[in-house]
Protein backbone atom coordinates (compact mmCIF):
# COMPACT_ATOMS: atom_id res chain seq x y z
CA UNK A 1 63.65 -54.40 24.18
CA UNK A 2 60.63 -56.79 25.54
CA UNK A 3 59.36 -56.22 21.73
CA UNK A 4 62.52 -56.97 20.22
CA UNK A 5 62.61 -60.14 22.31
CA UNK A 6 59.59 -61.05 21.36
CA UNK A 7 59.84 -60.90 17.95
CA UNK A 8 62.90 -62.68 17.93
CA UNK A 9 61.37 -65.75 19.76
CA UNK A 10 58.39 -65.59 17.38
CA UNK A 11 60.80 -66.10 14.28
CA UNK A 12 62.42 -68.69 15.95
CA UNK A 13 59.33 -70.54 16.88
CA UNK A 14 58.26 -69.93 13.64
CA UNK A 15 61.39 -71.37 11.81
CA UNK A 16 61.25 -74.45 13.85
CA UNK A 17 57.17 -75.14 13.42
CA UNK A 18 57.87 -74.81 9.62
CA UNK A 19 61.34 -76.92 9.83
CA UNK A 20 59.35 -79.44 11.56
CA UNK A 21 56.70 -79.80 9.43
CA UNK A 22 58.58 -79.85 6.09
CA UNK A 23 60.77 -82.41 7.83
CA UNK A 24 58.62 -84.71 8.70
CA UNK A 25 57.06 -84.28 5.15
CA UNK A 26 59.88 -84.73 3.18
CA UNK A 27 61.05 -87.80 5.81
CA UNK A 28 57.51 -89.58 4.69
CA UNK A 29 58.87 -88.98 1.16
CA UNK A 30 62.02 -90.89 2.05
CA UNK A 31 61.09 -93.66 4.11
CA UNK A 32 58.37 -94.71 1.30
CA UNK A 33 61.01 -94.46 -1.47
CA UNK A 34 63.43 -96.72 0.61
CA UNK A 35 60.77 -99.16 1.23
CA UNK A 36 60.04 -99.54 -1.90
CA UNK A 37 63.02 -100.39 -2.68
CA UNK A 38 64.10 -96.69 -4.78
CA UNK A 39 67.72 -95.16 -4.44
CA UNK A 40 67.42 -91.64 -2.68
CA UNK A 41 69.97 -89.63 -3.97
CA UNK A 42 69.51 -86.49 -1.84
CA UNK A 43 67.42 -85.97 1.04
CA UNK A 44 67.20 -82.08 1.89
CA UNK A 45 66.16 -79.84 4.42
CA UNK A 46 65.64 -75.89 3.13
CA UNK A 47 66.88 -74.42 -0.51
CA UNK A 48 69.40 -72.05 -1.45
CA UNK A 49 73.10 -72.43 -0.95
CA UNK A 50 74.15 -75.47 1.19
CA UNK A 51 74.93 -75.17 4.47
CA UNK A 52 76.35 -78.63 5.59
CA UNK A 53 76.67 -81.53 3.24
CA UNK A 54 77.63 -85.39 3.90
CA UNK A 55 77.41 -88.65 1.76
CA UNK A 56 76.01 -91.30 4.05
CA UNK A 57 75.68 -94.63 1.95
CA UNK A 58 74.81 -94.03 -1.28
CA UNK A 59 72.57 -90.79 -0.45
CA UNK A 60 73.78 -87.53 0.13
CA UNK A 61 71.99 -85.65 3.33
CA UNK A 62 71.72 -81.53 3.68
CA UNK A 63 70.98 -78.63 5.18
CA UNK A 64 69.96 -75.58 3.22
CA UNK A 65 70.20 -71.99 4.21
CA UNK A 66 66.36 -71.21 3.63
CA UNK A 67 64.27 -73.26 5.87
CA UNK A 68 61.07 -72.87 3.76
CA UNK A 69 60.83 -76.47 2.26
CA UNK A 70 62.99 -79.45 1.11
CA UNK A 71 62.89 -82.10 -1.35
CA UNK A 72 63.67 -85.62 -1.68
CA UNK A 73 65.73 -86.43 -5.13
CA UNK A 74 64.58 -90.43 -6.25
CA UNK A 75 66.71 -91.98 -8.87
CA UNK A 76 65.24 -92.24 -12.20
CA UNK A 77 62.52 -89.23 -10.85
CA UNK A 78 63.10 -87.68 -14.34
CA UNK A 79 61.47 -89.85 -16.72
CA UNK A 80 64.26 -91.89 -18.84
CA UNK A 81 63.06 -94.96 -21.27
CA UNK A 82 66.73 -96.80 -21.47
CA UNK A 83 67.40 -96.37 -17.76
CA UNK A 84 66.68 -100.49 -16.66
CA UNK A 85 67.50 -99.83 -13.03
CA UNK A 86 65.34 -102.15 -10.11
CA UNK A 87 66.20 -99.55 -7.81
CA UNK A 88 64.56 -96.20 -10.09
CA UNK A 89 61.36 -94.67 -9.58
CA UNK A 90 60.88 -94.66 -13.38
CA UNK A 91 59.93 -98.39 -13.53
CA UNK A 92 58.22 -98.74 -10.20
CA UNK A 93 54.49 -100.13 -10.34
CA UNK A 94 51.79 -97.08 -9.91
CA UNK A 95 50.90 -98.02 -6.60
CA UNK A 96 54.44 -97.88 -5.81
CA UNK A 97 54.81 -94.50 -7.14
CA UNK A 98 51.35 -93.23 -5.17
CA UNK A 99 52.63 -94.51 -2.29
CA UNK A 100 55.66 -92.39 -2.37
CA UNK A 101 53.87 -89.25 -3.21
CA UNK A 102 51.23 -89.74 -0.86
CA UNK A 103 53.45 -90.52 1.90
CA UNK A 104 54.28 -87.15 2.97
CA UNK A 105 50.43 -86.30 3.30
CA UNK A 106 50.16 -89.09 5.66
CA UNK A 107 53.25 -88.10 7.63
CA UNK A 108 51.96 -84.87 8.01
CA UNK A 109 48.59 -86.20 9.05
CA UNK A 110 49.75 -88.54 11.28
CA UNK A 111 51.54 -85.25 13.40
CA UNK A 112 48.53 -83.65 13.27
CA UNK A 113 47.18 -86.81 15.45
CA UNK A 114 49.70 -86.88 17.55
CA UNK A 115 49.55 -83.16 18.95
CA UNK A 116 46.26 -83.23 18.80
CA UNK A 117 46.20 -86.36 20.77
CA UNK A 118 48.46 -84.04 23.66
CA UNK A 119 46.34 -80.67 22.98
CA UNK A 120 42.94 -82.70 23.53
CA UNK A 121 43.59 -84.34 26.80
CA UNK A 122 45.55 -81.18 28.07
CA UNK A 123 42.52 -79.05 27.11
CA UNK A 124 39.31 -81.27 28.22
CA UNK A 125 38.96 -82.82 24.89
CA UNK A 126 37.14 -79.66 23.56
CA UNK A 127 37.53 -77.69 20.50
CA UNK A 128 36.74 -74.21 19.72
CA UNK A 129 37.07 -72.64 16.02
CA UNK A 130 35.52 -70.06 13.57
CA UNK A 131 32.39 -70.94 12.21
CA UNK A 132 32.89 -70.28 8.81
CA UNK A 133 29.99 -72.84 7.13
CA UNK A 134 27.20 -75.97 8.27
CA UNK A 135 29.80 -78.94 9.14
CA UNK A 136 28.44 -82.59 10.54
CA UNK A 137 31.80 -83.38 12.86
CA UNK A 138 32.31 -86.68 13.06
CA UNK A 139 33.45 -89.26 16.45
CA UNK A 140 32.00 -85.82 18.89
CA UNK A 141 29.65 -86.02 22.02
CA UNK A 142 28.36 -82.49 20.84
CA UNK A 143 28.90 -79.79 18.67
CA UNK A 144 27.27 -76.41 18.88
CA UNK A 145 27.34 -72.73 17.55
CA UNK A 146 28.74 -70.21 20.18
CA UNK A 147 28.86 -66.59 19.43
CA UNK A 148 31.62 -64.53 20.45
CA UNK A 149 31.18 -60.59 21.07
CA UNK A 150 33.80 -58.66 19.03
CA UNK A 151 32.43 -54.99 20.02
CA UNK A 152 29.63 -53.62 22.18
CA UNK A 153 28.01 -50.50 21.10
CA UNK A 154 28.26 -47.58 23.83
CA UNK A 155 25.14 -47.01 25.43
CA UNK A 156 23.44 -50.18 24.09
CA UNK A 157 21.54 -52.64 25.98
CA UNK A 158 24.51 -54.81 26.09
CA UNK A 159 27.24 -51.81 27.16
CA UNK A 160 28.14 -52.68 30.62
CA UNK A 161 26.59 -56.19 31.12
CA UNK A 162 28.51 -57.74 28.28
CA UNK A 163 32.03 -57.02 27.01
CA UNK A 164 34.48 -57.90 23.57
CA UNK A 165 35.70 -61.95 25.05
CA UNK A 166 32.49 -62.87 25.94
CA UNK A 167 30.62 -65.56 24.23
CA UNK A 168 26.95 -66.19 24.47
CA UNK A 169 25.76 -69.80 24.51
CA UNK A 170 22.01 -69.53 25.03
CA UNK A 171 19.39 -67.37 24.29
CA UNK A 172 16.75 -67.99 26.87
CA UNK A 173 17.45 -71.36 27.57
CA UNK A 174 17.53 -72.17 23.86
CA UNK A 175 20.32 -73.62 21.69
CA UNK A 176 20.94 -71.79 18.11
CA UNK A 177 22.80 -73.06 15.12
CA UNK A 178 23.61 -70.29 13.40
CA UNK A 179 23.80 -66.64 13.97
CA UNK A 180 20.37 -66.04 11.89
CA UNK A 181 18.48 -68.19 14.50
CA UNK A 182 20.10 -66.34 17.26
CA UNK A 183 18.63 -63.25 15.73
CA UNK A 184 14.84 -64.73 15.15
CA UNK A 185 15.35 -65.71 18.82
CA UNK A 186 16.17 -61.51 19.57
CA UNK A 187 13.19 -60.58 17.07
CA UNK A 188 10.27 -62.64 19.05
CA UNK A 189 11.70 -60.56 22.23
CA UNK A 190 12.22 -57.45 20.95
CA UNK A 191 11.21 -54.30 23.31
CA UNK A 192 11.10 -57.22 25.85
CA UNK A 193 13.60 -58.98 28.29
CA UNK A 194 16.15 -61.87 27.61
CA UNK A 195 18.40 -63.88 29.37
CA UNK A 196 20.99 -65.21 27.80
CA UNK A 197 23.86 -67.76 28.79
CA UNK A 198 27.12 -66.42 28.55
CA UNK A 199 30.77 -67.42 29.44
CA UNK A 200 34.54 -65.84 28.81
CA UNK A 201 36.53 -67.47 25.92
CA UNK A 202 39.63 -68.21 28.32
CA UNK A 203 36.79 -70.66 30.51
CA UNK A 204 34.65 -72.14 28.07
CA UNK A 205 34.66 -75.36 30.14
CA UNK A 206 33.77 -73.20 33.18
CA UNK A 207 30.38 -72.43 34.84
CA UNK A 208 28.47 -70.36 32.19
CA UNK A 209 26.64 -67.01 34.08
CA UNK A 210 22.79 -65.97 33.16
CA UNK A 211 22.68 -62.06 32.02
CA UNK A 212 19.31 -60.49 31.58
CA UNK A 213 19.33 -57.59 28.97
CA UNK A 214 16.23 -55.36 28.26
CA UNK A 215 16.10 -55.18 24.24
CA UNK A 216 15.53 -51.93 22.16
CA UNK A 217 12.48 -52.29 20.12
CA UNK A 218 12.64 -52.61 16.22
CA UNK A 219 10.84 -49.13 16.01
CA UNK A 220 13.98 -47.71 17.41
CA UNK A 221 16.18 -48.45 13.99
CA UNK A 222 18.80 -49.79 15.94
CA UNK A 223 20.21 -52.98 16.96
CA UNK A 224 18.03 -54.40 19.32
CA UNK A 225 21.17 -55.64 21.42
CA UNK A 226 23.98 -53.63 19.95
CA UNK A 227 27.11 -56.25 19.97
CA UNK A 228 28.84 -57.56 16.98
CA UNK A 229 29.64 -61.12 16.71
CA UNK A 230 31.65 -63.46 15.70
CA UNK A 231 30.05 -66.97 15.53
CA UNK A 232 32.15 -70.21 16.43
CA UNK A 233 31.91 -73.71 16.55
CA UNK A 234 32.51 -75.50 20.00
CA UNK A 235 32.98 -79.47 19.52
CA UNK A 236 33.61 -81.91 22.73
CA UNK A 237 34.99 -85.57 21.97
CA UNK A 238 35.14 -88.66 24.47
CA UNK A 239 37.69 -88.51 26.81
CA UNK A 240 40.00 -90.85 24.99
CA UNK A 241 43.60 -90.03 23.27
CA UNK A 242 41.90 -91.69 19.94
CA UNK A 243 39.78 -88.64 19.80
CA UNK A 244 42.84 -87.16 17.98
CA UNK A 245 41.96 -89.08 15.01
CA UNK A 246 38.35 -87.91 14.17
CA UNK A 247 39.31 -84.79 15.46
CA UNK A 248 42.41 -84.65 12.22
CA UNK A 249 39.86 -85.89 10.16
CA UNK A 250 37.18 -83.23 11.00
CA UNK A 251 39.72 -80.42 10.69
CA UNK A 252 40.83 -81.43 7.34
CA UNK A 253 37.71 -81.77 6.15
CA UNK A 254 36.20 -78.26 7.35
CA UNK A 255 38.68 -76.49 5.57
CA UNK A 256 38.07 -78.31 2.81
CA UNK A 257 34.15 -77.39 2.87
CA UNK A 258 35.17 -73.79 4.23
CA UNK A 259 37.58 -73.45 1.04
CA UNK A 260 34.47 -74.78 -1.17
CA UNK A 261 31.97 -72.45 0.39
CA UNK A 262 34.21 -69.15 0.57
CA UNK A 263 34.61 -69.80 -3.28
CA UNK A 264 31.22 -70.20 -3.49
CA UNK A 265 30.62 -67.04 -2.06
CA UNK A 266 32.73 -64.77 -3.53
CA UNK A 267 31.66 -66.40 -6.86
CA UNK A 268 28.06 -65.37 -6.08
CA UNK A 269 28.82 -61.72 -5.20
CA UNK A 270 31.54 -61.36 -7.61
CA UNK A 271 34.12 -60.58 -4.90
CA UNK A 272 37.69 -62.17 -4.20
CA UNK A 273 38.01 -60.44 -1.31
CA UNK A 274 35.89 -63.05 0.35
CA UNK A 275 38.13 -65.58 -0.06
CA UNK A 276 41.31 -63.95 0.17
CA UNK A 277 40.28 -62.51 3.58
CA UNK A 278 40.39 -66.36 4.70
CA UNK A 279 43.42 -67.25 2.93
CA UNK A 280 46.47 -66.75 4.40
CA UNK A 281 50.34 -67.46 3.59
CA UNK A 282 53.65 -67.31 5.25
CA UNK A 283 52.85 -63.62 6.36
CA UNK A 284 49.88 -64.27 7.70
CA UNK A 285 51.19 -67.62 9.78
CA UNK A 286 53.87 -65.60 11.38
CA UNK A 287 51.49 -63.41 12.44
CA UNK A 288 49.50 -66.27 13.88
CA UNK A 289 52.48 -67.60 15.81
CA UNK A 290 53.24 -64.21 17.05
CA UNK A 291 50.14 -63.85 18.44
CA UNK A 292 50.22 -66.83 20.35
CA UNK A 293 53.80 -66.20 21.34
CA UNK A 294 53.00 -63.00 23.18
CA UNK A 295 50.26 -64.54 25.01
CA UNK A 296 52.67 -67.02 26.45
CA UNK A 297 50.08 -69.69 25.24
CA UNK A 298 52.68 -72.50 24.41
CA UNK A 299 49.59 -75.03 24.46
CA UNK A 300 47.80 -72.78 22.05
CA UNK A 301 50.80 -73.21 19.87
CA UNK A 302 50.87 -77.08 20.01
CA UNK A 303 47.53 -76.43 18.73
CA UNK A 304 48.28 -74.11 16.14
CA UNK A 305 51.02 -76.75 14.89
CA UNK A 306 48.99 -79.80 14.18
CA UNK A 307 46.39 -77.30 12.29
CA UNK A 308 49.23 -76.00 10.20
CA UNK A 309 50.54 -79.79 9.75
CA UNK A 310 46.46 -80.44 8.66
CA UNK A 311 46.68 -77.47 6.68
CA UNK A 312 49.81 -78.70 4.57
CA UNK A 313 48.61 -81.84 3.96
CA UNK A 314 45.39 -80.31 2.54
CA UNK A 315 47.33 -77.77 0.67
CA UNK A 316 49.80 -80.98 -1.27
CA UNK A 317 46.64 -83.25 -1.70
CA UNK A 318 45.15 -80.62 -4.05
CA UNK A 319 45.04 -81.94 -7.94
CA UNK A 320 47.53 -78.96 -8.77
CA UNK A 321 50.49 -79.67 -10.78
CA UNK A 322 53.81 -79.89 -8.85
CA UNK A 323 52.04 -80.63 -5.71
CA UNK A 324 52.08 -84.03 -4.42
CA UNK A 325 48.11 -84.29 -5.05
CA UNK A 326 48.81 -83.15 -8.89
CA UNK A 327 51.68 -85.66 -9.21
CA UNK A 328 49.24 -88.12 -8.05
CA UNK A 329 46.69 -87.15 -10.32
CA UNK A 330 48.59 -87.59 -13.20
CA UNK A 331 49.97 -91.12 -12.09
CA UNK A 332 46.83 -91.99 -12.13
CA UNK A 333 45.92 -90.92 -15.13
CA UNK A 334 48.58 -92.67 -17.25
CA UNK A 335 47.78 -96.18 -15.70
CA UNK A 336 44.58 -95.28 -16.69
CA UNK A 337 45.15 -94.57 -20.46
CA UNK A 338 47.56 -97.38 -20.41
CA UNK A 339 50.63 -95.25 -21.93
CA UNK A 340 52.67 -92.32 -20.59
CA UNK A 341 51.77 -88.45 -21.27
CA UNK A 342 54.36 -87.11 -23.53
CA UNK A 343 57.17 -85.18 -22.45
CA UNK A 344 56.44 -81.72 -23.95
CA UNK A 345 52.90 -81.73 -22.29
CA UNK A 346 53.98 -82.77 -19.46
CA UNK A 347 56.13 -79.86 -19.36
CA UNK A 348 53.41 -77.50 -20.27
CA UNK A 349 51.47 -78.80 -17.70
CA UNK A 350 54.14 -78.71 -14.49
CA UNK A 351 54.83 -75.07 -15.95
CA UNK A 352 51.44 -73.86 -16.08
CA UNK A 353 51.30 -75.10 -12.65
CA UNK A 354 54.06 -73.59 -11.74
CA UNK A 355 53.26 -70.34 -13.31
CA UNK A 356 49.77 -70.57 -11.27
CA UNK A 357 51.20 -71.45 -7.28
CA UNK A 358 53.86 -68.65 -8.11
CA UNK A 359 51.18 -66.02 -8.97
CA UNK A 360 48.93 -66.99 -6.35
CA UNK A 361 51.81 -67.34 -3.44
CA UNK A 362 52.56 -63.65 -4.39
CA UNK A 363 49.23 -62.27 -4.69
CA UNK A 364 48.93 -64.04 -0.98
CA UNK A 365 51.86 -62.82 0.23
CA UNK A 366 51.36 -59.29 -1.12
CA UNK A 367 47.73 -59.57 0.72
CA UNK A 368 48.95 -60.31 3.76
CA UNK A 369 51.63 -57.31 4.04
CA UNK A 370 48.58 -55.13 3.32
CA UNK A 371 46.49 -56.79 6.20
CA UNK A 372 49.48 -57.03 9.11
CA UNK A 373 50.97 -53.93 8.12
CA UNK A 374 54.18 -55.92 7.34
CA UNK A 375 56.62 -53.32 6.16
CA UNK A 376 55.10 -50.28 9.26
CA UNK A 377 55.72 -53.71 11.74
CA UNK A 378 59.39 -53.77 10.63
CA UNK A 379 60.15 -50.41 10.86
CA UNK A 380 58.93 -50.05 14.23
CA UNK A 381 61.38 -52.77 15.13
CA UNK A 382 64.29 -51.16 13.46
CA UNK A 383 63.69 -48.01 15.17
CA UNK A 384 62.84 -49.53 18.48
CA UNK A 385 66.08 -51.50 17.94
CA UNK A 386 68.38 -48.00 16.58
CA UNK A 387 65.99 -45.23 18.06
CA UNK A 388 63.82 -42.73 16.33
């Protein structure tokens, strides 16, 4: 039963990160619209069949039995020529209409700033992440390459004086950027002893401890220290709660440049997989907040909250039709050419779109079931729940 228990708080956690998010997303949506001055006519947490329904003023508030989004419905949203109300979105200036598109981004953003601005000072204002490409943080005291030891290789020079946790720091004394220089610095001792800085990834803050390793030589064929890595970025800001706010900024930015380089890549080799490895959807957060649920790590999930709230507010800025960021886009490219895209391309448009974040959320989703062994992870839970 432990198992069942824990699976049931990691759905609820789950539903309430994600209710939380799209709330205060679709909230940014609403406040804009009211201040400028444009009639909400339903404000609504979730899809499907309604749940609970009331008329408050002149806008109509619910909750929907899926908890996997919401939407804000402005007067006048749908395009109409005779329709001469102040208070529809239709006639609103363009930077009116940006503002109200944009606005859940921001809201979303500023979360992100706000639990970071709690996970920061509860966690000595430093960082650690996957290293997945060259970044230049921003607003940091220091910002270095740590490498993490996934494996050790039985009867290695490593095997017994370094274990999976573990992440090295220095190699004799010396700083590395990147896992290549790491290895030049292994080449120039190969056959020869190093000592190399190491600390566990539950104290990275803590007092690092020196381990001296005698290294295979290259004649041998085999690795010369016999540990697979996995390299990471470890950033420390000022002590100051407005940390948070380079610290959001940094974040979104990385995955922007990480999304840009693992395209890059698997463009180069002429292999998706690259990519989708990185990419992850529902599936793959609810395996995230799982894992952090069964450590007990409720800090680690304030984390994990104001990355997801980064991560949605990269996800709606993207120039893709239907998203916020594609709305935008277009706005912008009316006032621009001075007169309003035609209906019937318009439509083309939002349902290419459409037919595009469809495809891709299943292909996603279909990933992820392969890689967390969705459909094997809920049998186990209806047998542990009705026996074998």
């Amino acid at each position: 039963m432990p198992e069942v228990l824990n699976t049931l708080i990691t759905i609820v956690s789950f539903i309430l990160i994600l209710g939380i998010l799209v709330f205060i997303h679709e909230l940014g949506h609403y406040l804009a619209a009211r201040l400028m001055r444009v009639h909400v006519e339903e404000f609504a947490f979730g899809f499907g069949m309604s749940l609970w329904s009331r008329k408050i003023g002149k806008t109509v508030y619910k909750i929907n039995l899926l908890p996997f989004g919401g939407y804000v419905k402005l007067q006048g949203e749908k395009y109409d020529p005779n329709d001469q109300r102040d208070d529809s979105y239709t006639h609103k200036s363009v930077y009116a209409k940006l503002f109200i598109l944009l606005a859940g981004i921001t809201m979303n953003i500023l979360l992100a700033i706000f639990l970071f601005a709690i996970f920061l000072g509860t966690a000595g204002y430093q960082q650690a992440f996957r290293a997945i490409t060259d970044f230049d943080f921003v607003g940091v005291q220091s910002s270095k390459i740590a490498l993490v030891v996934s494996n050790v290789e039985p009867g290695a020079p490593a095997d017994g004086n370094l274990k999976s946790g573990d992440v090295i720091l220095k190699a004799d004394d010396r700083d590395f950027a990147y896992l290549g220089e790491f290895k030049e610095i292994l080449a120039q001792k190969e056959g020869g002893s190093i000592t190399l800085e190491v600390t566990d990834i539950e104290s990275l803050a803590g007092a690092p401890r020196q381990v001296t390793l005698n290294l295979r030589d290259q004649s041998e064929g085999k690795p010369l220290l016999g540990v697979g890595y996995i390299s990471m970025y470890i950033i420390d800001y000022p002590a100051s709660v407005i940390s948070a706010i380079p610290h959001t900024w940094n974040m979104f930015s990385y995955q922007l440049v990480s999304l840009r380089q693992l395209i890059d890549d698997s463009i180069a080799s002429q292999d998706a997989q690259i990519a989708l490895q990185e990419v992850g959807g529902v599936i793959a957060v609810g395996n995230l907040v799982g894992q952090v649920v069964s450590l007990g790590d409720y800090l680690a999930l304030l984390n994990l909250t104001a990355l997801l709230s980064v991560a949605l507010a990269f996800f709606n800025v993207l120039p893709f039709p239907l998203l916020d960021g594609g709305q935008a886009t277009l706005e912008i490219l009316q006032a621009l050419m001075r007169r309003r895209i035609p209906d019937k391309y318009l439509n083309v448009i939002n349902t290419i779109g459409l037919v595009f974040l469809l495809g891709l959320s299943v292909l996603i989703t279909f990933k992820d079931a392969l890689q967390f062994n969705l459909i094997q992870g809920i049998l186990e839970q209806v047998r542990s729940v009705f026996g074998r």
